[in-house]
N, C-alpha and C. Protein backbone atom coordinates (compact mmCIF):
# COMPACT_ATOMS: atom_id res chain seq x y z
N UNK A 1 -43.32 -21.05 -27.66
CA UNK A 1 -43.98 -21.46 -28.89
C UNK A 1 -43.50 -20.54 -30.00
N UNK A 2 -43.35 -21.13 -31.00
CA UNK A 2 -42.36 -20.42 -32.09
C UNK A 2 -42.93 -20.56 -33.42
N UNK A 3 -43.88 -19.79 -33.95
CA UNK A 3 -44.25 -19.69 -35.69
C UNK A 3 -43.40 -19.78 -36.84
N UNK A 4 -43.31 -20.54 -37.53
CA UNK A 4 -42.40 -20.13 -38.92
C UNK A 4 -43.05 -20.12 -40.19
N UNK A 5 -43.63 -19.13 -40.42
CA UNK A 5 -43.91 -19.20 -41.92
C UNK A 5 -42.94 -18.70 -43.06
N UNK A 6 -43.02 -19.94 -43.24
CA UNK A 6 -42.09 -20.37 -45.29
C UNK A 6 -42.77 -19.53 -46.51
N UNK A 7 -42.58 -18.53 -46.56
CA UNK A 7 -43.06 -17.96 -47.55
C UNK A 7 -42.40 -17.05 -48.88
N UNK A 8 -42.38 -16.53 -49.95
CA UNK A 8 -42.02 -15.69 -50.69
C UNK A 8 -43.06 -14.69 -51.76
N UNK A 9 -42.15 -13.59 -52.24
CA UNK A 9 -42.91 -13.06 -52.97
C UNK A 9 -43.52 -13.19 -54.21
N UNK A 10 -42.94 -14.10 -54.87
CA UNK A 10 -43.91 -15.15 -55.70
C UNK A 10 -44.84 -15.89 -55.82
N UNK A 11 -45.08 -16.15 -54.70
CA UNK A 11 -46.30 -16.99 -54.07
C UNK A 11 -47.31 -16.63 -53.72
N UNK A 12 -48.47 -16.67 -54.76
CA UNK A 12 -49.61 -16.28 -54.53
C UNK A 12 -50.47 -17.31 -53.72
N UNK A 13 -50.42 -18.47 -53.18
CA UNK A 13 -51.02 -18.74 -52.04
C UNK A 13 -50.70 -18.18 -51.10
N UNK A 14 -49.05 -17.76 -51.26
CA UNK A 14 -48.91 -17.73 -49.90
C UNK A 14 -49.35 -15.97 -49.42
N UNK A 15 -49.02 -15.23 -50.26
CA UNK A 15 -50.12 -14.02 -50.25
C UNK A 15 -51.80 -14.06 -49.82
N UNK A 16 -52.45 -15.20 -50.39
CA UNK A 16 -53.59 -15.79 -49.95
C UNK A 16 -53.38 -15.79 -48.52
N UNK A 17 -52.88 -16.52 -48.08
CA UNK A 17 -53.08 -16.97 -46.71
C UNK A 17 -52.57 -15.94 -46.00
N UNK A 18 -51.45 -14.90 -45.99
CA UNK A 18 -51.12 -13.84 -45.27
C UNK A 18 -52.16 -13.07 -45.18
N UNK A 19 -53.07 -12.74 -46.02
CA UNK A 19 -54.31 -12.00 -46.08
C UNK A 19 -55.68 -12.28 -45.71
N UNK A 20 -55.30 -13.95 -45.95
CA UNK A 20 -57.19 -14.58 -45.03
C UNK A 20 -56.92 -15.37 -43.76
N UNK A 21 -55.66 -15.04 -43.67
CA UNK A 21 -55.70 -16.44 -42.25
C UNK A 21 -54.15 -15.99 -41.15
N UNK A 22 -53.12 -15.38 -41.78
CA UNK A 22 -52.21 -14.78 -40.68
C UNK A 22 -52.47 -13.26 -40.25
N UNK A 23 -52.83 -12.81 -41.30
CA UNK A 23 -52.50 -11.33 -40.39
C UNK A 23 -54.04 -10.62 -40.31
N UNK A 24 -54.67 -11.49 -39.41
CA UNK A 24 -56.17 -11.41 -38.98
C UNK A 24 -55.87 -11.03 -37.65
N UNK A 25 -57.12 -10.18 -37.02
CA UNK A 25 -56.90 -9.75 -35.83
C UNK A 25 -57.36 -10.84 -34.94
N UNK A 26 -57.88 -11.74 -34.75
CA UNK A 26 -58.20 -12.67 -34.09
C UNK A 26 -56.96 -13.68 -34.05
N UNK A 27 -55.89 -13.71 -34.91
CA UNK A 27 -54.63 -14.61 -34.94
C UNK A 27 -53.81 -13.98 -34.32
N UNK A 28 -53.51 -12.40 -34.77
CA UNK A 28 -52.67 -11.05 -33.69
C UNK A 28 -52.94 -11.92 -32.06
N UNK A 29 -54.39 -11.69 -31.80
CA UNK A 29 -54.41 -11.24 -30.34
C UNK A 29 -54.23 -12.93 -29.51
N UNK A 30 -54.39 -14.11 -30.40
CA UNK A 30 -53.75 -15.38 -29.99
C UNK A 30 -52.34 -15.26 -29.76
N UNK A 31 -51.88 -14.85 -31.01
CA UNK A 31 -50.24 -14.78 -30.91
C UNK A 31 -49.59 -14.05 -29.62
N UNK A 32 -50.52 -12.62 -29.43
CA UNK A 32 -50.34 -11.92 -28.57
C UNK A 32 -50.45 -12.63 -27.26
N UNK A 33 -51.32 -13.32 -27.03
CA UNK A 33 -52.22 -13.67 -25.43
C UNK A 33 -50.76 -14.54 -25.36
N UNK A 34 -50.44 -15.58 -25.88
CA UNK A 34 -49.82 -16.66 -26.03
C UNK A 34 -48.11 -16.71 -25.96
N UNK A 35 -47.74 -15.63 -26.11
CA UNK A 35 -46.37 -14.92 -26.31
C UNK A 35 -45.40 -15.92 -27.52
N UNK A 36 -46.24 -16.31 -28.59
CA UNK A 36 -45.93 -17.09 -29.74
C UNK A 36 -44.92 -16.48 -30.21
N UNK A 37 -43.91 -16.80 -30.83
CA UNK A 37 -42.67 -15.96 -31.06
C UNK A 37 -42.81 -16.10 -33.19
N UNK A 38 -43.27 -14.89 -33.62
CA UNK A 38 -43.47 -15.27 -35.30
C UNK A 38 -42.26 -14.95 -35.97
N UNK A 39 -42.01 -15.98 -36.81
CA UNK A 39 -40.68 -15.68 -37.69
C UNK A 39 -40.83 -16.14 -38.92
N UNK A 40 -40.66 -15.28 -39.46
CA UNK A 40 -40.36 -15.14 -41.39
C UNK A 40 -39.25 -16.09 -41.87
N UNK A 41 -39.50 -16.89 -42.42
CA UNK A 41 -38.70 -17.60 -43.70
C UNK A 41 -38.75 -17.15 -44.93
N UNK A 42 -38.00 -16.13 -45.15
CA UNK A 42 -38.25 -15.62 -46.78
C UNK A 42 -37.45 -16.46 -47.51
N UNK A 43 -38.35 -16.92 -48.52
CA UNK A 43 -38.18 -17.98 -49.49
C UNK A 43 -37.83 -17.89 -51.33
N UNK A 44 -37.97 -16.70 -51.02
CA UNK A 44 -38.37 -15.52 -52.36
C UNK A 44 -37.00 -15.66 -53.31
N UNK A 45 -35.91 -15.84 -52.95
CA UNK A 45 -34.41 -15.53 -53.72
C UNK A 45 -33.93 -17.15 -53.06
N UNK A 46 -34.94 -17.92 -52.97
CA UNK A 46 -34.31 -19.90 -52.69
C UNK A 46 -33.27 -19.62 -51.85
N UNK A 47 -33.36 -20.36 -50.94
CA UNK A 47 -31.80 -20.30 -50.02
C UNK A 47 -32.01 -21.87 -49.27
N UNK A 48 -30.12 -22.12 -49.51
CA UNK A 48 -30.25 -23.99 -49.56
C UNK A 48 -30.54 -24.29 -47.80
N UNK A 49 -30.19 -23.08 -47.00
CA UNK A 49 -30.97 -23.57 -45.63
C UNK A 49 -32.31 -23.44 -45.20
N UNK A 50 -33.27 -23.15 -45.89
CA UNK A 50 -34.74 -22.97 -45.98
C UNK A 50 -35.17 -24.44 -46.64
N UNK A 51 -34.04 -24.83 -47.99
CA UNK A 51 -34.29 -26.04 -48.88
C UNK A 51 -33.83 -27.16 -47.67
N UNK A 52 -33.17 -26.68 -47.24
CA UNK A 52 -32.64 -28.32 -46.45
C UNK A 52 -33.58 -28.29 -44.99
N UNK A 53 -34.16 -27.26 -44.34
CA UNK A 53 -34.92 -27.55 -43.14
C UNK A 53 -36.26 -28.20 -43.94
N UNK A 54 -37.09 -27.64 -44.73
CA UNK A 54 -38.13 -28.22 -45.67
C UNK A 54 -37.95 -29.32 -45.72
N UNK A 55 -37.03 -30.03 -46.70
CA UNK A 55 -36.44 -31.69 -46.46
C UNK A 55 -36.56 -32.02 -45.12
N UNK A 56 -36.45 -31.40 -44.19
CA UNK A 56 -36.08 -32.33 -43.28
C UNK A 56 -37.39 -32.36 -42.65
N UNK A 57 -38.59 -31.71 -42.55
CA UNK A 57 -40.09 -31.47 -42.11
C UNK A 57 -40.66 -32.40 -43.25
N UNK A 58 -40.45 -32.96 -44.29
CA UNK A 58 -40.72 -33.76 -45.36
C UNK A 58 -41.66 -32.94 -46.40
N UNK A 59 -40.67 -31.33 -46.91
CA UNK A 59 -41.61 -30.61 -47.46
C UNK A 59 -40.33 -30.09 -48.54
N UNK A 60 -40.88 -29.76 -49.94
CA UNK A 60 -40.44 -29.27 -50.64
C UNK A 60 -40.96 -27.83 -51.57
N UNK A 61 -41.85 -27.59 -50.91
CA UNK A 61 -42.89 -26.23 -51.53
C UNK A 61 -43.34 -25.84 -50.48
N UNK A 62 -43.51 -24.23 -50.83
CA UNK A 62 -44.25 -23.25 -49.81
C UNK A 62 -45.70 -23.40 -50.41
N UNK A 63 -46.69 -22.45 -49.85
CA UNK A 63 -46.50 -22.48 -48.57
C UNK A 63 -46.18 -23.12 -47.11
N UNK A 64 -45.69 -23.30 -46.17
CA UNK A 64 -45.28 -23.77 -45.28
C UNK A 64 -45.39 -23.18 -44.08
N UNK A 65 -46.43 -23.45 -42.91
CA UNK A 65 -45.76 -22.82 -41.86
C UNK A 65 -45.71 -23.92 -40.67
N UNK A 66 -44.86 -23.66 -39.86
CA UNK A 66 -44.68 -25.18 -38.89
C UNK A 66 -44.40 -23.94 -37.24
N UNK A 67 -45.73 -24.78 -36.71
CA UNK A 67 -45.49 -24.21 -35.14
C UNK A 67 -44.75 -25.51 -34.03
N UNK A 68 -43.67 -24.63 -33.43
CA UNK A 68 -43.12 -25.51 -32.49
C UNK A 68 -43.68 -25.27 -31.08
N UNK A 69 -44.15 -26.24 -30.63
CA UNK A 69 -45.09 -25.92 -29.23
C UNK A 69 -44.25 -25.62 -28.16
N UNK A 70 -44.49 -24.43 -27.05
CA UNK A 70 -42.92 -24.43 -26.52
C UNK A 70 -43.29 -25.41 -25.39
N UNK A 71 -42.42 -25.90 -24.70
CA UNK A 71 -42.36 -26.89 -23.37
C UNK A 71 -41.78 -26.58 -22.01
N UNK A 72 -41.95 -27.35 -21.00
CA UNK A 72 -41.15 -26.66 -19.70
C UNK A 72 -40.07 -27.42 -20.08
N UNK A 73 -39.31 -26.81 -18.92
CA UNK A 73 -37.73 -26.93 -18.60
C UNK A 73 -38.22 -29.13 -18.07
N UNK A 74 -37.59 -29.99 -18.45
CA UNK A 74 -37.41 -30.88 -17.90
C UNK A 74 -38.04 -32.04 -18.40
N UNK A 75 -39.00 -31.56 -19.50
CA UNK A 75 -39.89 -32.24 -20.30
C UNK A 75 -39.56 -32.42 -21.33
N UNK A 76 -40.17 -33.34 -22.12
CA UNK A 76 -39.82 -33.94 -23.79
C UNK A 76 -40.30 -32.67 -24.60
N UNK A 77 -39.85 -32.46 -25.59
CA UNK A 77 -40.15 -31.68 -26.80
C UNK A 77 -41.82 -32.45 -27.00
N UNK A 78 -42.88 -31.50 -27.50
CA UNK A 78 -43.95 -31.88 -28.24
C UNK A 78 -43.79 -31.68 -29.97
N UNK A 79 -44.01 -32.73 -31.02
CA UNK A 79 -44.16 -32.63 -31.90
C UNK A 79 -44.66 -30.89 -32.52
N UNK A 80 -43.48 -30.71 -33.45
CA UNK A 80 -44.09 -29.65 -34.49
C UNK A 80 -45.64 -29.95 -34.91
N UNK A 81 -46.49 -28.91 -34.84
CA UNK A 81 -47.17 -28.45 -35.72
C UNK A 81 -46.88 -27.89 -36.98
N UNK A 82 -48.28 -28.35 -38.33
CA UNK A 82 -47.24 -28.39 -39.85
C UNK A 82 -48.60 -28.12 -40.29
N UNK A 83 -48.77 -26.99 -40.95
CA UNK A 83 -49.83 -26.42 -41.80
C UNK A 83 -49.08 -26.48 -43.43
N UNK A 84 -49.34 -26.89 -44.40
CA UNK A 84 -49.41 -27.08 -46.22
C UNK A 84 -50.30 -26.10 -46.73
N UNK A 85 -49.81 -25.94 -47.52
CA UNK A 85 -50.60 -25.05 -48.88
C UNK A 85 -51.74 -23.91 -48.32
N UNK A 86 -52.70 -24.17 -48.79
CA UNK A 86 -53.88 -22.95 -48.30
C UNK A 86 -54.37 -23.36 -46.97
N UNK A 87 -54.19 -22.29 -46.40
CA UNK A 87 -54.95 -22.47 -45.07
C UNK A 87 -55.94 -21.51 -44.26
N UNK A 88 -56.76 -21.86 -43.50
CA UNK A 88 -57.87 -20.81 -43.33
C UNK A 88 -57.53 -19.97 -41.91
N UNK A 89 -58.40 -19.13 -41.38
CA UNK A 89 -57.82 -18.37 -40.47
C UNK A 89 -58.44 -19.67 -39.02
N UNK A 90 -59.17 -20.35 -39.22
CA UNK A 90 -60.01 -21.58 -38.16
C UNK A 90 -58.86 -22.09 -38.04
N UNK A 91 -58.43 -22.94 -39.34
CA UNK A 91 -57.04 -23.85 -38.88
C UNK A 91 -56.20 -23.28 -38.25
N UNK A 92 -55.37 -21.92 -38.54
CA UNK A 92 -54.05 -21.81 -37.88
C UNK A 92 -55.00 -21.52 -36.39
N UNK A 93 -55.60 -20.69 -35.95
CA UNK A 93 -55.97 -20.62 -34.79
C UNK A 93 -56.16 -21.86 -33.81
N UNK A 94 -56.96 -23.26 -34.40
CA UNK A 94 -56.71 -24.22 -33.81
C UNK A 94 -55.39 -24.89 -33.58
N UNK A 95 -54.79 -24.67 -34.60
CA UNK A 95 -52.88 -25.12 -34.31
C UNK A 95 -52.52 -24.63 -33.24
N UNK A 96 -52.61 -23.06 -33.37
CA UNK A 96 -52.11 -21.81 -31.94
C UNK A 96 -52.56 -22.92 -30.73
N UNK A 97 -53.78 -23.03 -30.54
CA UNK A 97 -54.33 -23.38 -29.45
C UNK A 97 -53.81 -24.57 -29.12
N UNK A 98 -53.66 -25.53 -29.81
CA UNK A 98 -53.60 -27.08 -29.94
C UNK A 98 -51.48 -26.73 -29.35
N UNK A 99 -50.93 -25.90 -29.79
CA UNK A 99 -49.45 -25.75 -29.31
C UNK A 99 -49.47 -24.98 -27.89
N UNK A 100 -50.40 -24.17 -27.65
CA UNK A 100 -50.61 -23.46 -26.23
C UNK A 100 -49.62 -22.61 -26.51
N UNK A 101 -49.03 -21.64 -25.25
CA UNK A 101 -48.60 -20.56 -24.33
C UNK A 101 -46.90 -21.09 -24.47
N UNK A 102 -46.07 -20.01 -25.29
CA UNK A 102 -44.85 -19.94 -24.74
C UNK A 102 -44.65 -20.64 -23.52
N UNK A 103 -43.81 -21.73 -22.76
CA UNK A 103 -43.44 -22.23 -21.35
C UNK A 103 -42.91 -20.60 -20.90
N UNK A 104 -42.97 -20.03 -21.23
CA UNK A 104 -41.70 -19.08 -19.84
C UNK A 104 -42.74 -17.56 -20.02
N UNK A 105 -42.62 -17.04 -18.63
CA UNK A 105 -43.28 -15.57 -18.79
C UNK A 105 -42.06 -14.66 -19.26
N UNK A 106 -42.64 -13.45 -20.08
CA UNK A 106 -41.83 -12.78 -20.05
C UNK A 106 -40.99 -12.36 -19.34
N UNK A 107 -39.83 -11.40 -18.92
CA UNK A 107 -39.16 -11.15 -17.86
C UNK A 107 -39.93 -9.78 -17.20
N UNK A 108 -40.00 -9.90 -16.37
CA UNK A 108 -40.54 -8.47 -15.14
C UNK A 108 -39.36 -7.87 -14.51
N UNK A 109 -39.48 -6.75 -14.99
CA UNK A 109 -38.35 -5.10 -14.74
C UNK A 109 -38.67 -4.62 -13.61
N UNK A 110 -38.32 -4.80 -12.67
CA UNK A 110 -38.74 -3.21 -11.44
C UNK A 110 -38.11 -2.10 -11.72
N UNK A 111 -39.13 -1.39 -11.25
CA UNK A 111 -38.03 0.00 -11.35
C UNK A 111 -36.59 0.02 -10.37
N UNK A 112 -36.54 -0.64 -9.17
CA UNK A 112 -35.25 -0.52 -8.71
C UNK A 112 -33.98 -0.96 -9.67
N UNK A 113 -34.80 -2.25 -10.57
CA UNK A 113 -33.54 -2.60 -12.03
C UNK A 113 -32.94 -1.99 -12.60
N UNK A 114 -33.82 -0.65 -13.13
CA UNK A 114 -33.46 0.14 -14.24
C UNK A 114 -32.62 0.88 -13.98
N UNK A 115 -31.94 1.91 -15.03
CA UNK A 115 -30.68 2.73 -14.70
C UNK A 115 -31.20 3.67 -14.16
């Protein structure tokens, strides 16, 4: 499962929402439980591959964040999740949930692995 929030430093929603609804400790410890993978779209200095994925999600303004639900090996892709403009810390948490758990566990090290 893979987060992308579309955001820049101009954007005072999107400052809004980094402050009431992503970087809440109750969204941390989802992201955390969930092994959600979060990634930044800085949007701040326009860049035409941020402009052309937007187009292609049928979006032309931030804020933006779109969760991709991850899937097993052998199965269909599940539809993106697509949060717009202001959003509360309830919504993205129900998105989290509604996309579930990374498909894959992390990898496990033994100590016989290591150098």
């Amino acid at each position: 499962t893979v987060l992308v929030d579309f955001t820049a430093d101009w954007c005072p929603t999107c400052k809004t929402n980094l402050a009431t609804a992503i970087e809440r400790p109750r969204v941390a410890e989802t992201i955390r439980k969930n092994r959600v993978v979060p990634i930044l779209a800085d949007f701040t200095d326009r860049s035409p591959e941020i402009d052309r994925f937007l187009a292609s999600m049928g979006s032309r303004s931030i804020p933006f964040l779109v969760i991709f639900p991850g899937s097993e090996p052998g199965k269909p892709l599940r539809e993106p999740i697509v949060l717009r403009d202001a959003i509360t810390e309830s919504q993205l948490l129900a998105a989290l949930e509604q996309a579930g758990p990374s498909c894959c566990p992390p990898p496990t090290i033994r100590a016989a692995q290591l150098p």
